[in-house]
N, C-alpha and C. Protein backbone atom coordinates (compact mmCIF):
# COMPACT_ATOMS: atom_id res chain seq x y z
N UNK A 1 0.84 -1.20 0.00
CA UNK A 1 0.00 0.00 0.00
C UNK A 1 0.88 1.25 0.00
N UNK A 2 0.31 2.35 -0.83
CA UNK A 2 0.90 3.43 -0.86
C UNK A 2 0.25 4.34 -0.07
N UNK A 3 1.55 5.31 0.70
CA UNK A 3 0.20 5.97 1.61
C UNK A 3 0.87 7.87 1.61
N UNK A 4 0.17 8.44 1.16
CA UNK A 4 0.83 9.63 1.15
C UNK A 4 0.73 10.53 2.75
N UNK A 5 1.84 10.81 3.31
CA UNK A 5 1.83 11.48 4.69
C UNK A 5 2.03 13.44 4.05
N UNK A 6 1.01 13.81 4.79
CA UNK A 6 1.23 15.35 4.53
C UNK A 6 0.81 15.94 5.18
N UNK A 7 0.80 17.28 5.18
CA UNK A 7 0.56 18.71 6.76
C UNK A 7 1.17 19.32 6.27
N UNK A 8 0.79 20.91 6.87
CA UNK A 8 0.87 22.15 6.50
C UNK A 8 2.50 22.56 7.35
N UNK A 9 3.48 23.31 7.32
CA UNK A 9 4.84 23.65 8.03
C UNK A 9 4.57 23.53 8.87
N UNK A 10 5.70 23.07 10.01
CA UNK A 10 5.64 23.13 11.06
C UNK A 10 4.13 22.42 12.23
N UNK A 11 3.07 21.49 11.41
CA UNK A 11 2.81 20.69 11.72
C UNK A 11 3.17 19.38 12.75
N UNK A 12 4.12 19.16 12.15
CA UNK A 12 5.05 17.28 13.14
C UNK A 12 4.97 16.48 12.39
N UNK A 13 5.03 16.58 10.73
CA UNK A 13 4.68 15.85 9.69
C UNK A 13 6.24 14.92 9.81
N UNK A 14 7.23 15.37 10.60
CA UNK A 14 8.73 15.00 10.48
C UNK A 14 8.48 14.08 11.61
N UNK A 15 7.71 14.21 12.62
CA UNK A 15 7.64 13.27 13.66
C UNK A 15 6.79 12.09 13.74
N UNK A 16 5.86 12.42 12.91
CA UNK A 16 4.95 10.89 12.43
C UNK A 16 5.87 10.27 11.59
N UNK A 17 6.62 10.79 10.78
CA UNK A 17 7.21 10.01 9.32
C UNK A 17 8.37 9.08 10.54
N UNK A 18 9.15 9.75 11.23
CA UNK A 18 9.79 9.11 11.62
C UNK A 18 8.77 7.84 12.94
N UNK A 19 8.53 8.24 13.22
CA UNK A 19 7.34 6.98 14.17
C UNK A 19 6.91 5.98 13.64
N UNK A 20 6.93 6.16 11.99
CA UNK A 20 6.02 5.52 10.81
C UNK A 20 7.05 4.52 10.46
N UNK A 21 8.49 5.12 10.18
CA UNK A 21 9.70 4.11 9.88
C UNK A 21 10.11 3.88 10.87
N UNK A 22 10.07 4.30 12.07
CA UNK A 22 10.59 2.93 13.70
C UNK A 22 9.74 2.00 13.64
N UNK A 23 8.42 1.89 13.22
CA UNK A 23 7.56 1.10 12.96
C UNK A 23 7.54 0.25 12.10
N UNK A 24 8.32 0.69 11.09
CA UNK A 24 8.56 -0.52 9.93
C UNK A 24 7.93 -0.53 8.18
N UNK A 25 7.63 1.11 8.39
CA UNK A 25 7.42 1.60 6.71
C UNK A 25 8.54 1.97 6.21
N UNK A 26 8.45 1.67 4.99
CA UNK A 26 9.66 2.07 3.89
C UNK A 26 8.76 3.92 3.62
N UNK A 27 9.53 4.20 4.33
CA UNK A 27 9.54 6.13 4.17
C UNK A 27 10.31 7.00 2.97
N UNK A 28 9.56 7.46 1.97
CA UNK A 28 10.54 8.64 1.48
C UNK A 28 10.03 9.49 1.18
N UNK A 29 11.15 10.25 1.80
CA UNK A 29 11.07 11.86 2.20
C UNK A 29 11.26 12.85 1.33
N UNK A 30 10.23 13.45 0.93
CA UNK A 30 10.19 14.46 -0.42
C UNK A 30 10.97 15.44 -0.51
N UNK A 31 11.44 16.19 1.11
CA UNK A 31 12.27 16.68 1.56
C UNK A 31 13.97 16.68 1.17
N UNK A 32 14.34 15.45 1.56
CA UNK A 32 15.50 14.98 1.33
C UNK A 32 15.70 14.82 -0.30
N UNK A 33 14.36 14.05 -0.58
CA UNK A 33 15.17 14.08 -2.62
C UNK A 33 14.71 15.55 -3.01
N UNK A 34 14.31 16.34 -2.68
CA UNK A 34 14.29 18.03 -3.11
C UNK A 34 15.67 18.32 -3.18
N UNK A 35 16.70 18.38 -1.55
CA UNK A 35 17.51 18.47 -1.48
C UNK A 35 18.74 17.66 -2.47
N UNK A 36 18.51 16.64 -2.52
CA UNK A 36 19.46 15.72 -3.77
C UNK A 36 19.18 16.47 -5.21
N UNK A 37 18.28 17.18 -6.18
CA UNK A 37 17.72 17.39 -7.49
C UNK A 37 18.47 18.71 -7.37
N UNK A 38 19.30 19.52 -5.78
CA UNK A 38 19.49 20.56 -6.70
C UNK A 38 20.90 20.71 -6.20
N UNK A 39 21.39 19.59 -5.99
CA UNK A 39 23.16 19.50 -6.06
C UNK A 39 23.85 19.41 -7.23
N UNK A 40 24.87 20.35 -7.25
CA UNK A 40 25.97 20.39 -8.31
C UNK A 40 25.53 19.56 -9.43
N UNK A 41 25.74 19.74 -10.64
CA UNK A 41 25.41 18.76 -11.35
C UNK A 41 24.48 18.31 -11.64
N UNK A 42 23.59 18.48 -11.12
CA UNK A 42 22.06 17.82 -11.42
C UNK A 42 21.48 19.19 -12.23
N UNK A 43 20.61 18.58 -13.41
CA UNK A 43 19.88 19.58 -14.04
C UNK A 43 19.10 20.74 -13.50
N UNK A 44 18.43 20.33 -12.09
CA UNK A 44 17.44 21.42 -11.68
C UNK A 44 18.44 22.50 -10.88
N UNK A 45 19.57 22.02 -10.45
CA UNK A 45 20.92 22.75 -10.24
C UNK A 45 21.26 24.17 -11.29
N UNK A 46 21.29 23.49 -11.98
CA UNK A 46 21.59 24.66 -13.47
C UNK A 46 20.47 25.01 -13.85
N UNK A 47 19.46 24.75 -13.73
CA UNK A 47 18.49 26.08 -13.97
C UNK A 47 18.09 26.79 -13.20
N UNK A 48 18.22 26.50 -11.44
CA UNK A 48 18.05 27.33 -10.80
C UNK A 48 19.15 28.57 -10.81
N UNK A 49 19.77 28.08 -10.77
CA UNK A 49 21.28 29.36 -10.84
C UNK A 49 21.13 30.03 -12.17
N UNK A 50 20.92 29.95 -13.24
CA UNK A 50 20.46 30.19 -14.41
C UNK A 50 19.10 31.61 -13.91
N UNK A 51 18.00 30.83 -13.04
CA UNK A 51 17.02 31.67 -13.22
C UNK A 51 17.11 33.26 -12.10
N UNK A 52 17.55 32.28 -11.01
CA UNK A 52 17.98 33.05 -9.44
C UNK A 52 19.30 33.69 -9.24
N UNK A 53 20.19 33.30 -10.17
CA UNK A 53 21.27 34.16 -9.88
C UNK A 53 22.46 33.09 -8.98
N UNK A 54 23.78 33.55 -9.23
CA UNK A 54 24.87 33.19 -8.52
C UNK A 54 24.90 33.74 -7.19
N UNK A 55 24.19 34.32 -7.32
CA UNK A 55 23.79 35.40 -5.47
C UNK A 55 23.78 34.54 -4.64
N UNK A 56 22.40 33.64 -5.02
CA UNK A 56 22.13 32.24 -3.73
C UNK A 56 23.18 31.41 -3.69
N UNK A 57 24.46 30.96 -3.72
CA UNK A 57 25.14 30.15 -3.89
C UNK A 57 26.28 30.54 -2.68
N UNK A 58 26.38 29.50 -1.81
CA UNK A 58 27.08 29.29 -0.86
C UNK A 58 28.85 29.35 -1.34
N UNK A 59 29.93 29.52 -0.86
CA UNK A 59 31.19 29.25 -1.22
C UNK A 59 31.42 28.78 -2.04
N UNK A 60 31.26 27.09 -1.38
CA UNK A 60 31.35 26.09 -2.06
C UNK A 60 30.35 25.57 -3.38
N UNK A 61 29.53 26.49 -3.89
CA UNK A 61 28.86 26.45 -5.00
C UNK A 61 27.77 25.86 -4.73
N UNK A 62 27.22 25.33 -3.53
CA UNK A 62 26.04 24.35 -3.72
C UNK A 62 25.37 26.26 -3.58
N UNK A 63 23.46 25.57 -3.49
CA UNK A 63 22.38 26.54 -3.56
C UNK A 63 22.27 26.53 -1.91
N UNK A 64 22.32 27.56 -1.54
CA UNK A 64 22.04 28.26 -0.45
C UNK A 64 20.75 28.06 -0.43
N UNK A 65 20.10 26.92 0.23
CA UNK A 65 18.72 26.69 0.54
C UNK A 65 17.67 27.37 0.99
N UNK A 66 18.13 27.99 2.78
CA UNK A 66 17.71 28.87 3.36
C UNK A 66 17.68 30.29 2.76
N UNK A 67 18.38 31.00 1.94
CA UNK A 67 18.63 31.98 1.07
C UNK A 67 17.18 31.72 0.18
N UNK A 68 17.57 30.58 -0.58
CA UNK A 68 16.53 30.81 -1.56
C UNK A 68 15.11 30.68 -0.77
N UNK A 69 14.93 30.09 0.34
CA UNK A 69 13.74 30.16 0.27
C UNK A 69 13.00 30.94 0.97
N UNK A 70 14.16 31.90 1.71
CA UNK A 70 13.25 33.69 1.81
C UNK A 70 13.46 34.21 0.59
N UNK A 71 13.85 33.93 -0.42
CA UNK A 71 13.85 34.94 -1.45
C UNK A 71 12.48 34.49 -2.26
N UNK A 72 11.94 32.84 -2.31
CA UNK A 72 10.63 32.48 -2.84
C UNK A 72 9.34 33.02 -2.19
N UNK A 73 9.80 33.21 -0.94
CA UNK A 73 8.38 32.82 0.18
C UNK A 73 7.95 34.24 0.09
N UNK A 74 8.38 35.17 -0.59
CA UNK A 74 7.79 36.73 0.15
C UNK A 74 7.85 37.09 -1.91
N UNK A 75 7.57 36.28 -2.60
CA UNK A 75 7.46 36.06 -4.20
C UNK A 75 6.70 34.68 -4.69
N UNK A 76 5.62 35.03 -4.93
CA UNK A 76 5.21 33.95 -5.20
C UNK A 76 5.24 33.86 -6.62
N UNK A 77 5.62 34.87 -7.71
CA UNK A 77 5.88 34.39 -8.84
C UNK A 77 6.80 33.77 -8.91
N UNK A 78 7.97 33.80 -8.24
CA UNK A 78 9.35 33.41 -8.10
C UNK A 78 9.40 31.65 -7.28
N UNK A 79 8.23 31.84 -6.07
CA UNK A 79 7.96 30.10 -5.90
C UNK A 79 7.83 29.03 -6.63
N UNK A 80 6.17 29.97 -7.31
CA UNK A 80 6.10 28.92 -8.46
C UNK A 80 7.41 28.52 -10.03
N UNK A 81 7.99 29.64 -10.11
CA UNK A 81 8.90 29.17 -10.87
C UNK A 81 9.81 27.90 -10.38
N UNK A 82 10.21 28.15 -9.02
CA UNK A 82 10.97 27.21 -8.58
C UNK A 82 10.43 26.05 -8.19
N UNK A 83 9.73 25.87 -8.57
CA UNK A 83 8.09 24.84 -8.42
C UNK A 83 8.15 24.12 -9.72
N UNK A 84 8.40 24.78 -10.91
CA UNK A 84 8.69 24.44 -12.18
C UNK A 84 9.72 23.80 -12.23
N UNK A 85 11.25 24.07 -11.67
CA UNK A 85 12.45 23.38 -11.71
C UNK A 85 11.90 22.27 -11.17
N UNK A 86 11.81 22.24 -9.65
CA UNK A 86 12.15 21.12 -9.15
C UNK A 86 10.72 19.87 -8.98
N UNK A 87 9.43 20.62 -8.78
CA UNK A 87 9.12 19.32 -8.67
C UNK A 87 8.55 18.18 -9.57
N UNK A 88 9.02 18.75 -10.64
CA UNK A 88 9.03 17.48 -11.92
C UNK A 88 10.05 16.62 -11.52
N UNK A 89 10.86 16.85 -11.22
CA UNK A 89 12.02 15.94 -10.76
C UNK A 89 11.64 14.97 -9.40
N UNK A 90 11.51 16.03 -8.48
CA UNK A 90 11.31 15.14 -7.31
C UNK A 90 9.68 14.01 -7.43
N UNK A 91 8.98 14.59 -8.38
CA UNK A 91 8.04 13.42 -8.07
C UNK A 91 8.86 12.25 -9.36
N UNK A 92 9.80 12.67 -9.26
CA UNK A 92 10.13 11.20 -10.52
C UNK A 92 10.99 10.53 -9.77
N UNK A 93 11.47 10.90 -9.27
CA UNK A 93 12.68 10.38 -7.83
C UNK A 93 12.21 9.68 -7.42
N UNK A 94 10.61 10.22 -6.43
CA UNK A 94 9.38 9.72 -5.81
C UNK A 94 8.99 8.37 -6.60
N UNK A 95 8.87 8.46 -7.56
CA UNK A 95 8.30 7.24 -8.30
C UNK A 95 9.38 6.23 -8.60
N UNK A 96 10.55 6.63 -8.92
CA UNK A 96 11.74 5.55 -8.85
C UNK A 96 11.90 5.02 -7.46
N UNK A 97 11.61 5.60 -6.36
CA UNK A 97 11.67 4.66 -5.04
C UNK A 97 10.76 3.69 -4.72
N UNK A 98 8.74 4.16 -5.01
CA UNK A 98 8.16 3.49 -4.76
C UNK A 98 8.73 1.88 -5.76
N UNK A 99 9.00 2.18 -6.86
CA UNK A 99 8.93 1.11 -7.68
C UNK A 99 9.88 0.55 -6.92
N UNK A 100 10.84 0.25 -6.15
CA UNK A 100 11.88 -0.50 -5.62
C UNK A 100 11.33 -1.28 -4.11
N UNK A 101 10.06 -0.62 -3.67
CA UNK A 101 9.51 -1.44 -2.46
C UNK A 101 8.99 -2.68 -3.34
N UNK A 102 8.66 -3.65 -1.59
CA UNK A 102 8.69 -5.12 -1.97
C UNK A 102 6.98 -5.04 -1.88
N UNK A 103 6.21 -6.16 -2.36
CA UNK A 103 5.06 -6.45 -2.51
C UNK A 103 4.70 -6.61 -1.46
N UNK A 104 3.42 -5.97 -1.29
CA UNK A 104 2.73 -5.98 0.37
C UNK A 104 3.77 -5.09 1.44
N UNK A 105 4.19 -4.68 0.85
CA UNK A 105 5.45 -3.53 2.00
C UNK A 105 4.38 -1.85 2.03
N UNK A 106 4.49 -1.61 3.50
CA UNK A 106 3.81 -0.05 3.58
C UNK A 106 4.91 0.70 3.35
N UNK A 107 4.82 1.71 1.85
CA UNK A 107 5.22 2.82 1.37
C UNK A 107 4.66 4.08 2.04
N UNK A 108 5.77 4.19 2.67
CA UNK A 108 4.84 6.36 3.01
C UNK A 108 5.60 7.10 2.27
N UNK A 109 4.80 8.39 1.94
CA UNK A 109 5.61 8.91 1.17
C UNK A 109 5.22 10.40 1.71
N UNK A 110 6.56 10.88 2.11
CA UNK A 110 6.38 12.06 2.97
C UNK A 110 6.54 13.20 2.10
N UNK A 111 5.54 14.06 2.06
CA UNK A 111 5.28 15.26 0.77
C UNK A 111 4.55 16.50 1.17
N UNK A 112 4.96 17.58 1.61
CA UNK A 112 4.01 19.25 1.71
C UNK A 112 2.82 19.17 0.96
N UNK A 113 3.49 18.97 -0.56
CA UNK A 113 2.79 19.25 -1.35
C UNK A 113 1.98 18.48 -1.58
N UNK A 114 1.51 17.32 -1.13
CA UNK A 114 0.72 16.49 -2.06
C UNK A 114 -0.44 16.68 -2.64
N UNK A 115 -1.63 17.00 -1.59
CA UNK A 115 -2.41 17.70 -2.17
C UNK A 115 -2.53 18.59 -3.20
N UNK A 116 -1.68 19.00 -3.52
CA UNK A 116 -1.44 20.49 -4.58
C UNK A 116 -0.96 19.61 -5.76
N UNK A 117 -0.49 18.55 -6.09
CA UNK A 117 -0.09 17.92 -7.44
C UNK A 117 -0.52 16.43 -7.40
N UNK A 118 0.04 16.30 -8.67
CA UNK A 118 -0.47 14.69 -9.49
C UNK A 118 -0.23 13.59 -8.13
N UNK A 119 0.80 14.01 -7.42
CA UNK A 119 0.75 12.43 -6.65
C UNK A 119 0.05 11.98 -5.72
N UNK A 120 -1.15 12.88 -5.45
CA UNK A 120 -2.39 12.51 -4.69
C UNK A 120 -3.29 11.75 -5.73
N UNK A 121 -3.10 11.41 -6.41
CA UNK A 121 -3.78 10.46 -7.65
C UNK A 121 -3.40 8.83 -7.98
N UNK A 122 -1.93 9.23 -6.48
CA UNK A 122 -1.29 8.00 -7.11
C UNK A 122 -1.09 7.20 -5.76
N UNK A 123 -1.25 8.12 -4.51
CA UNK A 123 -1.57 7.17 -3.52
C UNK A 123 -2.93 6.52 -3.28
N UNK A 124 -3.04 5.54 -2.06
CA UNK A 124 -4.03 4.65 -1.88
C UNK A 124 -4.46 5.22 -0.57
N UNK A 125 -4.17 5.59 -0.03
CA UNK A 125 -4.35 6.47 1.51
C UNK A 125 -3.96 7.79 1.59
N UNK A 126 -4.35 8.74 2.12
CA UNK A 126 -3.67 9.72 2.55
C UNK A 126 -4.01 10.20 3.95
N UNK A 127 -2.74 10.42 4.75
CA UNK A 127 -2.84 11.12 6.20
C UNK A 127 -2.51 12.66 6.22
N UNK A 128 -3.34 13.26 6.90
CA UNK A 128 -3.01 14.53 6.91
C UNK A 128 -2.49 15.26 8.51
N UNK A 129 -1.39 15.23 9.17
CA UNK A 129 -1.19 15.78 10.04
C UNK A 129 -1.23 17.67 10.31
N UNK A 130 -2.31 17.48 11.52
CA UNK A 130 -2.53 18.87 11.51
C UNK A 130 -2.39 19.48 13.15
N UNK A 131 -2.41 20.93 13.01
CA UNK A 131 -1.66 21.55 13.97
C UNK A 131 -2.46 23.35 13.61
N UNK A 132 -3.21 23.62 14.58
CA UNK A 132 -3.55 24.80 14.55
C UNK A 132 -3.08 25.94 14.08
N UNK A 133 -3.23 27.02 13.32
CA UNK A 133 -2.52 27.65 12.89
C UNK A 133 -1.82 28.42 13.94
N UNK A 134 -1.85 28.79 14.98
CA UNK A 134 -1.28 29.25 16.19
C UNK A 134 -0.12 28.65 16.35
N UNK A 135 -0.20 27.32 16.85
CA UNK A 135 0.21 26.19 17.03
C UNK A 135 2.31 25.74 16.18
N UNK A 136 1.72 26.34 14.95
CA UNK A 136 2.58 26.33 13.58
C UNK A 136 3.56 27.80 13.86
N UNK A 137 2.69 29.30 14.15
CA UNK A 137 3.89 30.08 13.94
C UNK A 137 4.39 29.85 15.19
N UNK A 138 4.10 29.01 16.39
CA UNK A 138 4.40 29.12 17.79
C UNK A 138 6.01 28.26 17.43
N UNK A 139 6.05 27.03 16.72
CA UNK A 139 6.74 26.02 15.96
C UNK A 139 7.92 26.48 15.50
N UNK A 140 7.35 27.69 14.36
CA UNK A 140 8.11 28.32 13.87
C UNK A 140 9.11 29.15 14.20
N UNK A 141 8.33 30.29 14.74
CA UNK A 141 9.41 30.95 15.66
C UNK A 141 10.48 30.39 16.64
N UNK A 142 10.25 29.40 17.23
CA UNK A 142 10.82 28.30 18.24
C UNK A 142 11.99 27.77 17.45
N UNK A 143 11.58 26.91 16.24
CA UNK A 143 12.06 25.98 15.30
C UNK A 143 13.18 26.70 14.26
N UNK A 144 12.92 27.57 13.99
CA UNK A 144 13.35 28.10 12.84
C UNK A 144 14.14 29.69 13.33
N UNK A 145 13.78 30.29 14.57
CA UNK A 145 14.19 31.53 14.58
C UNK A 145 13.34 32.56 13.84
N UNK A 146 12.05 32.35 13.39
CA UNK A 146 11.46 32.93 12.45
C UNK A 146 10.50 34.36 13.28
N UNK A 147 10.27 35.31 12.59
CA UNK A 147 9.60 36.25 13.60
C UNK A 147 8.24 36.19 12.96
N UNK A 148 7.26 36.48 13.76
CA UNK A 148 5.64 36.62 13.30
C UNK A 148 5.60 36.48 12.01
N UNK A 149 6.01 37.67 11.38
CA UNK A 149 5.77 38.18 9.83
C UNK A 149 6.50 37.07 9.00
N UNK A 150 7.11 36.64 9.25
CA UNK A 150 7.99 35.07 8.34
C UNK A 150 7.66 34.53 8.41
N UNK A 151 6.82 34.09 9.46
CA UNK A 151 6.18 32.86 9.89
C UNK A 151 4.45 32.84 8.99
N UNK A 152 4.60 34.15 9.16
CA UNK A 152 2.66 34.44 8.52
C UNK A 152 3.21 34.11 6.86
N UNK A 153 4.16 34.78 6.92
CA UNK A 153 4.36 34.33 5.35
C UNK A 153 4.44 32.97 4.70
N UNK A 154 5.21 32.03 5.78
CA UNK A 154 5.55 30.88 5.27
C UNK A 154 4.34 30.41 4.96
N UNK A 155 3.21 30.27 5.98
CA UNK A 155 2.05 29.84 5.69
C UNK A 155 1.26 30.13 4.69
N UNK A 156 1.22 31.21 4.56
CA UNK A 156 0.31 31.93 3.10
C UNK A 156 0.79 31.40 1.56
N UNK A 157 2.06 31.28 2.36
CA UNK A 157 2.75 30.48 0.84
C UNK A 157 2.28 28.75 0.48
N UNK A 158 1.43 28.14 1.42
CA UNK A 158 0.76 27.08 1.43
C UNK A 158 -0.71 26.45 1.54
N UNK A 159 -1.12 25.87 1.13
CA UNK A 159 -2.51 25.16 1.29
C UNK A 159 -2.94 25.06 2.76
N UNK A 160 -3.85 26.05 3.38
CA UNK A 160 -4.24 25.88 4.75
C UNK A 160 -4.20 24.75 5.23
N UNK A 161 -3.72 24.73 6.66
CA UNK A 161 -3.77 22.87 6.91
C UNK A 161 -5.01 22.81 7.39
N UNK A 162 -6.12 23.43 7.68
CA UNK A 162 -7.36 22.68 7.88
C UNK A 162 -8.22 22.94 6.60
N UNK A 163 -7.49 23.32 5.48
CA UNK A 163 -8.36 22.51 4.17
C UNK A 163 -7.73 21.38 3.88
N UNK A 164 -6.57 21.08 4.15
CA UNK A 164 -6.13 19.48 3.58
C UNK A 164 -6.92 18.48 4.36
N UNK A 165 -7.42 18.66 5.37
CA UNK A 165 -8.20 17.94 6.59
C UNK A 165 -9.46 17.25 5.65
N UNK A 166 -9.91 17.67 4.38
CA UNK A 166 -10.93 17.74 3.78
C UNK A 166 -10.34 16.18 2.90
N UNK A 167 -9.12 16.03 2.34
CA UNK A 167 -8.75 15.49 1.34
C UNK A 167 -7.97 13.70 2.37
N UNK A 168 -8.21 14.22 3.95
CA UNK A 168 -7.50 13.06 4.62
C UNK A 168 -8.52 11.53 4.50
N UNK A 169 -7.64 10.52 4.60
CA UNK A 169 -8.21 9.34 5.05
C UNK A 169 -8.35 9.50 6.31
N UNK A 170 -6.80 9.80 6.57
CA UNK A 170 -6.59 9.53 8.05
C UNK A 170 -6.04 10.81 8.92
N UNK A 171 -6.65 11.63 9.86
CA UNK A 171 -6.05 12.89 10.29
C UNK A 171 -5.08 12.18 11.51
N UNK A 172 -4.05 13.05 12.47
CA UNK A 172 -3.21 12.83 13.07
C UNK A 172 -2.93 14.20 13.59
N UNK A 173 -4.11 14.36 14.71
CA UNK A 173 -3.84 15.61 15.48
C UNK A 173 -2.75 16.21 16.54
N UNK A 174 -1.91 17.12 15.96
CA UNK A 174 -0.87 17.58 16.70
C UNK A 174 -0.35 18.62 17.53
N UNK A 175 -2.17 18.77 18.28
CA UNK A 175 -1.64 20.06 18.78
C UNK A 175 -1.36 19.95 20.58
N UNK A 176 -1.39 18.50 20.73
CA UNK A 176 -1.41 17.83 22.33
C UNK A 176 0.02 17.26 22.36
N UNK A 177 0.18 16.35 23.39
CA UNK A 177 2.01 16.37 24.03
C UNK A 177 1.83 15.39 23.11
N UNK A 178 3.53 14.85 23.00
CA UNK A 178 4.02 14.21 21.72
C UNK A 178 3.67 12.84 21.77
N UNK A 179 3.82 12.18 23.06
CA UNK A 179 2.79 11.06 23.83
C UNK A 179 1.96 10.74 22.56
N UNK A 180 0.57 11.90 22.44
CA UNK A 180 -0.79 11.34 22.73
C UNK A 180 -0.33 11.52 20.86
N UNK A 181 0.18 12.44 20.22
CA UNK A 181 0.62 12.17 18.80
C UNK A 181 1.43 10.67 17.95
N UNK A 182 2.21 10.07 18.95
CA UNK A 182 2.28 9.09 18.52
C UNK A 182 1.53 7.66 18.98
N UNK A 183 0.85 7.95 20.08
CA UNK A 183 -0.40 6.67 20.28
C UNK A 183 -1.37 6.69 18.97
N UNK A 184 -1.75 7.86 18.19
CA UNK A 184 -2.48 8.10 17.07
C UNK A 184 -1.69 7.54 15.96
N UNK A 185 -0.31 7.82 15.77
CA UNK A 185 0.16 7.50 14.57
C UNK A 185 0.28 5.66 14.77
N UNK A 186 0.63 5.23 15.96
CA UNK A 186 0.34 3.71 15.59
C UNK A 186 -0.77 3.13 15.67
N UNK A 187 -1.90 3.70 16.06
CA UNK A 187 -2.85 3.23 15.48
C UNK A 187 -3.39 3.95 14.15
N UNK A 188 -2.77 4.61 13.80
CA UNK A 188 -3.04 4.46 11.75
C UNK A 188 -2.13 3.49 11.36
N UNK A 189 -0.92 3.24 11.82
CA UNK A 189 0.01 2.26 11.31
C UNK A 189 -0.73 0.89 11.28
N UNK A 190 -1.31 0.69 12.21
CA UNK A 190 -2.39 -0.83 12.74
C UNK A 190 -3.05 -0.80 11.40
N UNK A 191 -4.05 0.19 11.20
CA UNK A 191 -5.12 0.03 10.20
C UNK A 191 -4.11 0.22 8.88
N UNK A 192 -2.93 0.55 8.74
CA UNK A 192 -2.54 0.84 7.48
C UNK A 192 -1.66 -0.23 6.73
N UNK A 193 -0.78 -1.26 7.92
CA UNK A 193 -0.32 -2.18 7.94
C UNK A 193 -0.88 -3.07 7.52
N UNK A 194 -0.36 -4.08 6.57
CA UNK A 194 -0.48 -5.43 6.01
C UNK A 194 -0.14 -6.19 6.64
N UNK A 195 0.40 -5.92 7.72
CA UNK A 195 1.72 -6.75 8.36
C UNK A 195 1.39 -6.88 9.89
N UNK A 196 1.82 -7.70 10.50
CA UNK A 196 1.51 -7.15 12.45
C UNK A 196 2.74 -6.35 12.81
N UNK A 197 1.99 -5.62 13.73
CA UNK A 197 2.82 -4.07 14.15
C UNK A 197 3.86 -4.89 14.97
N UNK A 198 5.35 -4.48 14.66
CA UNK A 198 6.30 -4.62 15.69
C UNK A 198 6.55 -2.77 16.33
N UNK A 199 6.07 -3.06 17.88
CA UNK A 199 6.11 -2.10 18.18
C UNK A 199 7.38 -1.91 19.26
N UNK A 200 8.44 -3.16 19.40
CA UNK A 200 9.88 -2.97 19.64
C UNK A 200 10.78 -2.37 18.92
N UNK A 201 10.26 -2.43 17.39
CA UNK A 201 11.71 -2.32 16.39
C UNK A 201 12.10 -1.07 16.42
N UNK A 202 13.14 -0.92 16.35
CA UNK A 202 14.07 0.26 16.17
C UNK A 202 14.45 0.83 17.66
N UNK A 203 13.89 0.31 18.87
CA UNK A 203 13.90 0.78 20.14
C UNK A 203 15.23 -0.34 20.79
């Protein structure tokens, strides 16, 4: 089964995924292959520098991540462009991993975006972890160093997380201690599992 995991920033979408693979899903993180599509060498590499400038570019030539993505978040013509580079790529990444899980194996596939593109078409489940909007710039600021106004921004730059609530199989409320967030995520793992829950592994 394929199961798409998603939530709005600063949600705990990073803390179910990981609860999800101590548990014994094959996890991949949309996150991490974003980060792989725009290293040296890779095509979406050279067109970002192409479109954004040598400005964003760290010393050592990689893309200054954090750079670019106050320079997207307060531009949304400039997001969606960079929306254009990369996530044609990363959902193909995405799809070269699922194809490598084993038959009857739980695939999660950890994604912001899902809702917003094709690969909500292509999972069999979807969970939506959510977190009050309060909740998120409280996260933020904490998490990130971010002040009010960065934080209001980041969000605006995304699909409200209580409209994705609309598109869930399965919600995974995160605005209580971390406890009562992962007693919820293994019991979606129960119902999502093919398999019986080992709830030792990885401990």
């Amino acid at each position: 089964m394929i199961v798409g995991l998603t939530g709005g920033i600063a949600t705990g979408k990073s803390l179910v995924s990981a609860e999800m693979k101590r548990l014994g899903a094959r996890v991949i993180d949309a996150d991490e292959i974003a980060r792989e599509v725009v290293e040296p060498g890779k095509p979406a590499y050279d067109e970002i520098k192409a479109v954004f400038g040598e400005g964003l570019l760290n010393p050592d030539g990689t893309i200054d991540r954090k750079a670019l993505a106050e320079r997207v978040f307060s531009d949304k013509e400039a997001l969606a462009r960079l929306n254009e580079i990369t996530h044609p790529r990363i959902r193909e990444r995405i799809r070269e991993e699922i194809a490598r899980a084993g038959d009857g194996e739980l695939v999660v596939v950890d994604v912001a975006l899902l809702i917003e593109g094709p690969l909500k078409d292509e999972v069999d489940r979807v969970v939506v972890v959510y977190a009050d909007e309060d909740k998120q710039i409280e996260r933020l600021e904490k998490r990130n160093g971010a002040s009010r106004e960065e934080a209001l921004l980041r969000l605006a730059s995304q699909m409200p997380a209580r409209e994705k609530l609309k598109y869930a199989d399965y919600i995974i409320d995160n605005n209580g201690a971390v406890e009562e967030t992962l007693a919820r995520v293994r019991e979606v793992f129960r119902e999502l599992s093919p398999a019986p829950v080992n709830h030792e592994k990885g401990t």
